[in-house]
Protein backbone atom coordinates (compact mmCIF):
# COMPACT_ATOMS: atom_id res chain seq x y z
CA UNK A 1 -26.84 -1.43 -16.80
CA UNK A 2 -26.56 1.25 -13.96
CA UNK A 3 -23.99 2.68 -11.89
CA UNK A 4 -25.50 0.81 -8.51
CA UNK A 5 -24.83 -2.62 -10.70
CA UNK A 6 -21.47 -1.72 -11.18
CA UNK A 7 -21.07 -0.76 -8.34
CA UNK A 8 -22.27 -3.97 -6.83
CA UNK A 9 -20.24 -5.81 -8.98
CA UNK A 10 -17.33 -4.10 -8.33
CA UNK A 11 -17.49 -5.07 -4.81
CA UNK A 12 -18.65 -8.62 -5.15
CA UNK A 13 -15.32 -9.06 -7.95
CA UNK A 14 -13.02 -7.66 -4.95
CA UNK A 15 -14.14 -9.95 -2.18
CA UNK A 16 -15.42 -12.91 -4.32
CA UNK A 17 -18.04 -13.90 -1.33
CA UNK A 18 -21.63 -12.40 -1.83
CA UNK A 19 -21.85 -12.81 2.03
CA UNK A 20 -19.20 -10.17 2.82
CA UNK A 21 -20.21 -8.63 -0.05
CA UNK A 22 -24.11 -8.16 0.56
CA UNK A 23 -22.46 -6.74 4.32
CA UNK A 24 -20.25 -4.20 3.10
CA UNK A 25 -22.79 -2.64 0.40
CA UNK A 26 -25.98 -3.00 2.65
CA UNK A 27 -28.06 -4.85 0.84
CA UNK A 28 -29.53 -8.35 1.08
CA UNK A 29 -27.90 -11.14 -0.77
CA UNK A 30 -30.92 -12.47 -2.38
CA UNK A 31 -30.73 -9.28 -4.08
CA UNK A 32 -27.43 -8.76 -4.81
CA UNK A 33 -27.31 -12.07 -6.14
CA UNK A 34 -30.16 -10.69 -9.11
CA UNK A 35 -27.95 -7.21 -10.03
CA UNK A 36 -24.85 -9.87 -10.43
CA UNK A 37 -27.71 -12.33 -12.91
CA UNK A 38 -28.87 -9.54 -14.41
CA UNK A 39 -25.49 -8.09 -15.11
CA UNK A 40 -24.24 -11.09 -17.03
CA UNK A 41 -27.54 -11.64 -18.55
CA UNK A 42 -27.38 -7.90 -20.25
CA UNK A 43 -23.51 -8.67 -20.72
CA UNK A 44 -24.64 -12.26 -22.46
CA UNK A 45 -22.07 -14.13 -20.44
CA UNK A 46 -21.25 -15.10 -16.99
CA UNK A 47 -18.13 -13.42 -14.99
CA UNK A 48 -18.14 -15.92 -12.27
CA UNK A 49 -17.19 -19.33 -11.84
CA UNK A 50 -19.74 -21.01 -8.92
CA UNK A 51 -17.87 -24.41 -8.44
CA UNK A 52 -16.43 -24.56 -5.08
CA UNK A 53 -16.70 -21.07 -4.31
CA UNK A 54 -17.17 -18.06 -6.10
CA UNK A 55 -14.31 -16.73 -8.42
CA UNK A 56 -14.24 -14.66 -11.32
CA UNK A 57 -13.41 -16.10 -14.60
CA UNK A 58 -11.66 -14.25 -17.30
CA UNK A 59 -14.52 -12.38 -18.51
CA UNK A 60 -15.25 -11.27 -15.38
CA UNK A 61 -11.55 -9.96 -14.68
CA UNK A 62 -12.11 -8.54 -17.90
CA UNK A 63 -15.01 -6.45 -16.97
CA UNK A 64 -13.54 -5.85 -13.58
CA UNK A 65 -11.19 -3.34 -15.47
CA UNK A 66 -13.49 -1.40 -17.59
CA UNK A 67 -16.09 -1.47 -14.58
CA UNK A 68 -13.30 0.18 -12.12
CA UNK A 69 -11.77 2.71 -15.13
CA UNK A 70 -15.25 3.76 -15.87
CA UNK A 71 -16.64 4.50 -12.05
CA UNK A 72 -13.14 6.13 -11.56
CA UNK A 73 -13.48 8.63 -14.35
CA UNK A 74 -17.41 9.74 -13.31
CA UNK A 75 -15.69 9.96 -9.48
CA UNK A 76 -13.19 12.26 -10.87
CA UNK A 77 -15.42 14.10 -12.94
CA UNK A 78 -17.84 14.39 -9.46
CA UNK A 79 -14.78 15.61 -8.08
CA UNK A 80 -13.58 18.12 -10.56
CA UNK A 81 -16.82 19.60 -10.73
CA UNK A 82 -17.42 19.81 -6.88
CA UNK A 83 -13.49 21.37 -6.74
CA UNK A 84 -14.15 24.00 -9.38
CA UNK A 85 -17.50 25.81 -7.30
CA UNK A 86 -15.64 25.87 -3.93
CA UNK A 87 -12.12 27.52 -4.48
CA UNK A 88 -9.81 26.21 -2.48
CA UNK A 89 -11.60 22.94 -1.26
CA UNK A 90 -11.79 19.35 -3.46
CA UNK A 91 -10.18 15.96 -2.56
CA UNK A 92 -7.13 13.90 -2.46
CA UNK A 93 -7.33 9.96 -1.64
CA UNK A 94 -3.52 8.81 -0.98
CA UNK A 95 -2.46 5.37 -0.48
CA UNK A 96 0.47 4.09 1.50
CA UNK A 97 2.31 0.84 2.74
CA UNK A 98 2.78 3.10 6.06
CA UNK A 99 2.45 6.41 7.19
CA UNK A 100 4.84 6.61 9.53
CA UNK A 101 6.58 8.31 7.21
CA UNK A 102 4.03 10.38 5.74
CA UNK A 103 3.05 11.99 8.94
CA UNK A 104 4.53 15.00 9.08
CA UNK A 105 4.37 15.93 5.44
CA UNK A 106 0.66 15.59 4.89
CA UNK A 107 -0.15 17.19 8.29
CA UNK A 108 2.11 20.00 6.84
CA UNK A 109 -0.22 19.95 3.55
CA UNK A 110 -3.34 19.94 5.53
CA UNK A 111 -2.06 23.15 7.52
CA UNK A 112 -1.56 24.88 4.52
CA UNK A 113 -4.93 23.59 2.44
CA UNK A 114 -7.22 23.03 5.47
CA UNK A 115 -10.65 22.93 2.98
CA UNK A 116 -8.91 20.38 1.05
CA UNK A 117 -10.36 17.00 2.31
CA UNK A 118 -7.69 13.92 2.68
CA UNK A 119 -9.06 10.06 2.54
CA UNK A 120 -6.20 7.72 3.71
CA UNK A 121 -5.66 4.53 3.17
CA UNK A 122 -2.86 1.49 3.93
CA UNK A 123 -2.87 -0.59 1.10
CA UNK A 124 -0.22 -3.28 0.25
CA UNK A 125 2.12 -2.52 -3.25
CA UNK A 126 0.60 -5.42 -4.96
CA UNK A 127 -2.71 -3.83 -4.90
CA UNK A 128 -1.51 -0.12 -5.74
CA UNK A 129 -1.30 -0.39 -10.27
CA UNK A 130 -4.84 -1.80 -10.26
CA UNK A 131 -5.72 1.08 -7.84
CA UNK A 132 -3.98 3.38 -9.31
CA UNK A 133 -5.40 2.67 -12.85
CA UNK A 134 -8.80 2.02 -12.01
CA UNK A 135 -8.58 5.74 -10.06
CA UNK A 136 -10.17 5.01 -7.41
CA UNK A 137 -7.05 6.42 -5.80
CA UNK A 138 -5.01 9.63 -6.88
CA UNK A 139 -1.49 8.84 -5.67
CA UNK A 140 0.39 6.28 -3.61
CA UNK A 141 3.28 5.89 -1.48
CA UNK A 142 5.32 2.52 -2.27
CA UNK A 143 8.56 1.22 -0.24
CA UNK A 144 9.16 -1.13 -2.63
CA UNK A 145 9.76 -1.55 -6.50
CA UNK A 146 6.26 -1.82 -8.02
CA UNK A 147 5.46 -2.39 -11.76
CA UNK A 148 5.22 0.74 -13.68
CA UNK A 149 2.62 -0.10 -16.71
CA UNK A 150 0.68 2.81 -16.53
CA UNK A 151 2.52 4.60 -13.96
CA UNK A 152 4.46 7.40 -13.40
CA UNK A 153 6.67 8.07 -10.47
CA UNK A 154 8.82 10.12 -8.32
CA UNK A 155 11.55 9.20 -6.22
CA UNK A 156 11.48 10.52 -2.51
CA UNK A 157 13.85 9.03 -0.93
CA UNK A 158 16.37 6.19 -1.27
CA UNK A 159 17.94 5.28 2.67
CA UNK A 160 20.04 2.47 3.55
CA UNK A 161 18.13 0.10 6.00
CA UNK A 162 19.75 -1.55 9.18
CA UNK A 163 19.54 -4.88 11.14
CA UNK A 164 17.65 -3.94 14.49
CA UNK A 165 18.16 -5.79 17.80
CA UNK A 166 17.28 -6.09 21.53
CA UNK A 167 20.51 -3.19 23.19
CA UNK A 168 22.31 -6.84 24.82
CA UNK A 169 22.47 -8.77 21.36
CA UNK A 170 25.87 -10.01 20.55
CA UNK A 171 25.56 -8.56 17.20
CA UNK A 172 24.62 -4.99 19.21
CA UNK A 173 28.51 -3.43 19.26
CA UNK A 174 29.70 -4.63 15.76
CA UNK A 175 30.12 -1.89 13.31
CA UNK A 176 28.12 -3.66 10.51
CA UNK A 177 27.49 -7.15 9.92
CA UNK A 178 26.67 -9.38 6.41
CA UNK A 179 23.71 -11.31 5.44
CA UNK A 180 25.47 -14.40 6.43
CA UNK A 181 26.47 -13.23 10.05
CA UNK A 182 21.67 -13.01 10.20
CA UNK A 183 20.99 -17.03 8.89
CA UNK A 184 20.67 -18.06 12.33
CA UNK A 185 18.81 -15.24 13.81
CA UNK A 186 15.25 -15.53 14.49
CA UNK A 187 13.26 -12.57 12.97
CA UNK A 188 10.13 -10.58 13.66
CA UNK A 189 8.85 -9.20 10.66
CA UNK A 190 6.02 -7.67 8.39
CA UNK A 191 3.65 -10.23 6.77
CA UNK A 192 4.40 -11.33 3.27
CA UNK A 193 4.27 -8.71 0.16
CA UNK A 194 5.30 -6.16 3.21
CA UNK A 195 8.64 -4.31 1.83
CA UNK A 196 10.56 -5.31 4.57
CA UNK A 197 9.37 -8.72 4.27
CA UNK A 198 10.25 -9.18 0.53
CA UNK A 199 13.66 -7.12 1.64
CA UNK A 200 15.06 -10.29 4.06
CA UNK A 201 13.63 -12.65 0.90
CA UNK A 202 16.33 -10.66 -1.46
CA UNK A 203 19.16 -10.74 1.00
CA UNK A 204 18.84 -14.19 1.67
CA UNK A 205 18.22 -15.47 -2.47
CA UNK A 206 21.86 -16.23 -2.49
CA UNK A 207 22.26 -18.05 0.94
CA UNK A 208 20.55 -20.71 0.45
CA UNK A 209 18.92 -20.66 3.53
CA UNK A 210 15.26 -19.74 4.49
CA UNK A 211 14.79 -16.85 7.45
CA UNK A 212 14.15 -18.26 10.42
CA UNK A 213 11.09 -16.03 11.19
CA UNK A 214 9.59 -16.18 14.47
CA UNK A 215 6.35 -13.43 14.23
CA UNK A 216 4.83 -12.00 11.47
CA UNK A 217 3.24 -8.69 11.78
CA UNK A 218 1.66 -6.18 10.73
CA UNK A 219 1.94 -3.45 13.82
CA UNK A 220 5.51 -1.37 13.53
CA UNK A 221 5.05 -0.05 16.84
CA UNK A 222 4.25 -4.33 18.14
CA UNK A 223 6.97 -5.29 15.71
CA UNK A 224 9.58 -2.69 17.48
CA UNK A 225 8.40 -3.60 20.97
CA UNK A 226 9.05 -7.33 20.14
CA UNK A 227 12.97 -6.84 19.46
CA UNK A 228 13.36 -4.26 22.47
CA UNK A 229 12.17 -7.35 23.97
CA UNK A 230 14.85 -9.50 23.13
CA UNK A 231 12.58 -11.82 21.01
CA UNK A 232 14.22 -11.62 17.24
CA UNK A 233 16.18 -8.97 15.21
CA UNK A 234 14.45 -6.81 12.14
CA UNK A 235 15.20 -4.03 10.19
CA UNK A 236 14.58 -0.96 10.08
CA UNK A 237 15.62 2.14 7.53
CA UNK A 238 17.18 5.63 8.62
CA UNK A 239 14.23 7.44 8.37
CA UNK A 240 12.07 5.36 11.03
CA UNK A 241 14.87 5.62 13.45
CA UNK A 242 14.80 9.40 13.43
CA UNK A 243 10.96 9.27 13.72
CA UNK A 244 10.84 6.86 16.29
CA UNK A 245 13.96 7.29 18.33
CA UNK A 246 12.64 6.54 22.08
CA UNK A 247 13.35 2.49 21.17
CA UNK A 248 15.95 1.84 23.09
CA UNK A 249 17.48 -0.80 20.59
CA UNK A 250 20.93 -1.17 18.34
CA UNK A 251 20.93 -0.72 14.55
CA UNK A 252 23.49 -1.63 12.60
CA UNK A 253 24.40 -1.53 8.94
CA UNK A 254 24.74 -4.42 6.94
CA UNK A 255 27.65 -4.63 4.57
CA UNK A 256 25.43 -5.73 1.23
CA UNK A 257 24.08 -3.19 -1.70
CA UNK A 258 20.68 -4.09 -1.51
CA UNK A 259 19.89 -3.72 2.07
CA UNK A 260 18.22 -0.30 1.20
CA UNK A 261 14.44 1.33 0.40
CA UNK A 262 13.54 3.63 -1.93
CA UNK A 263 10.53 5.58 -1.52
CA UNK A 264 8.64 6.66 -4.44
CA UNK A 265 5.16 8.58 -5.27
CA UNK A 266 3.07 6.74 -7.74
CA UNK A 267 0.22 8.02 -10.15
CA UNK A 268 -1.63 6.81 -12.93
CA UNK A 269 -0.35 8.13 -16.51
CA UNK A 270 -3.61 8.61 -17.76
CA UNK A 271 -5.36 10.34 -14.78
CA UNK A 272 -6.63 14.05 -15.18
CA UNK A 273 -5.54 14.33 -11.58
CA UNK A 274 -7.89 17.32 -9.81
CA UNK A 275 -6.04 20.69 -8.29
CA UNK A 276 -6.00 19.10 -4.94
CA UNK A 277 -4.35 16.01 -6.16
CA UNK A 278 -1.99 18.14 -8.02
CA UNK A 279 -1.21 20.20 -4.96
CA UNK A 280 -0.39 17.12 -2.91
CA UNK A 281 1.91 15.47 -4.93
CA UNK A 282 4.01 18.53 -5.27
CA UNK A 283 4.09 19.03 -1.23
CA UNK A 284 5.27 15.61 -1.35
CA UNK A 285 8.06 15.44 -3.67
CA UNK A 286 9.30 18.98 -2.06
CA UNK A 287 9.26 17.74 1.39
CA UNK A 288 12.35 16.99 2.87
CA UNK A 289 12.73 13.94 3.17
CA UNK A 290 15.81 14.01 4.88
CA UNK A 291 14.86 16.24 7.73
């Protein structure tokens, strides 16, 4: 067993599709279809089910684990080392549902640690403990509650989040509306496991009723154009509107408790995070969040 069969394996256990697999590592499936053979030959065992497609059965989600956790800890330990003979350089890798509101505070971190090298990457919250434990990421930006096995976490900021529409909507001039004045509304929103997209699920538990949702997306900046438009109604929280204040559309509260996010820094308990990491997670839990 090597690091490239790990590796390999890794990769194929993410995608489950030697096709896409073979593509993203380079390497001809014929061949990467032997490392995965000779992998569960040395292991005694297969880790994949081959019925109608391939899948990974429990052994090979058991693997999965000790595969990431182990090429996590040599990464860090590349990274340590290549951090302690260059002062002042190393690596982060921070994660994020968005950046939009991470903008400002890691360009502020790269002005002040320019040899420090930052790998970003959007990444949903579902995906972020795995991540997080496997450390192949250092630290991760979540909008969203996200289980915290493993985890440790800092609060950034908790905002209260609005109903958004097109300047003309009849809900437009009211002071603040409830979840029950929205049932009817069509809404353009983020795809599913999106923060805002689990947020309208939690308002409208209660109801009864399913959101009438008219787009799903992925873009903000499509997502924002769509109500200016006049096409649905959305939400967004306090902290977008000051960062993206040319949309010429109405926001107003809604009367319920839960209509809020909280933004919080995640990390992996167990990590041995490097100086650079270190650095970055204190510029972001001392930047002010509320401008």
């Amino acid at each position: 067993m090597d690091l490239t069969m790990l590796r390999q394996f890794v990769v194929v256990a993410r995608l489950e599709h030697l096709s896409r697999a073979a593509d993203e590592l380079h390497v001809a499936q014929p061949s990467l279809s032997r490392t995965i053979a000779r992998l569960e030959n040395e292991l005694g065992t297969p880790l994949f089910d081959r019925a109608a497609r391939l899948r990974l059965n429990p052994a090979g989600v058991l693997f999965r684990g000790y595969a990431e956790r182990a090429l996590g800890e040599l990464d860090a330990g590349r990274r340590a080392v290549a951090e302690a003979t260059v002062q002042g350089s190393g690596s982060v890798r921070l994660a994020a549902e968005t950046f939009l509101a991470l903008t400002e505070s890691v360009a502020g971190f790269k002005r002040e640690h320019p040899a420090i090298e930052i790998t970003l990457q959007q990444m949903s919250a579902d995906e972020m403990p795995r991540r997080l434990r496997a450390q192949d990421i250092d630290l991760c930006v979540a909008s969203q509650p996200v289980p915290s096995a493993g985890l440790e976490s800092a609060v950034l900021l908790d905002e209260a989040v609005r109903v958004v529409t097109h300047v003309d909507h009849p809900l437009a001039g009211r002071p603040s509306v409830t979840v029950e004045d929205l049932v009817d509304e069509p809404f353009v929103i983020a795809s599913r496991g999106h923060w805002q997209r689990r947020l309208l699920e939690r308002l409208f538990a209660d109801t009864g009723v399913t959101p009438r949702i008219v787009c799903e997306s992925d873009e903000a900046a499509a997502i924002q154009e769509l109500i200016r438009a006049g096409l649905g109604i959305g939400f967004n929280p306090d902290f977008a509107r000051r960062s993206i204040p040319s949309y010429p559309v109405a926001a107003i509260p809604v009367d319920h408790p839960e209509c809020r996010r909280t933004l919080s820094l995640l990390w992996s308990a167990d990590a041995n995070l490097t100086t650079a990491a270190q650095l970055m997670r204190t510029a972001i839990t001392t930047w002010n969040w509320r401008g």
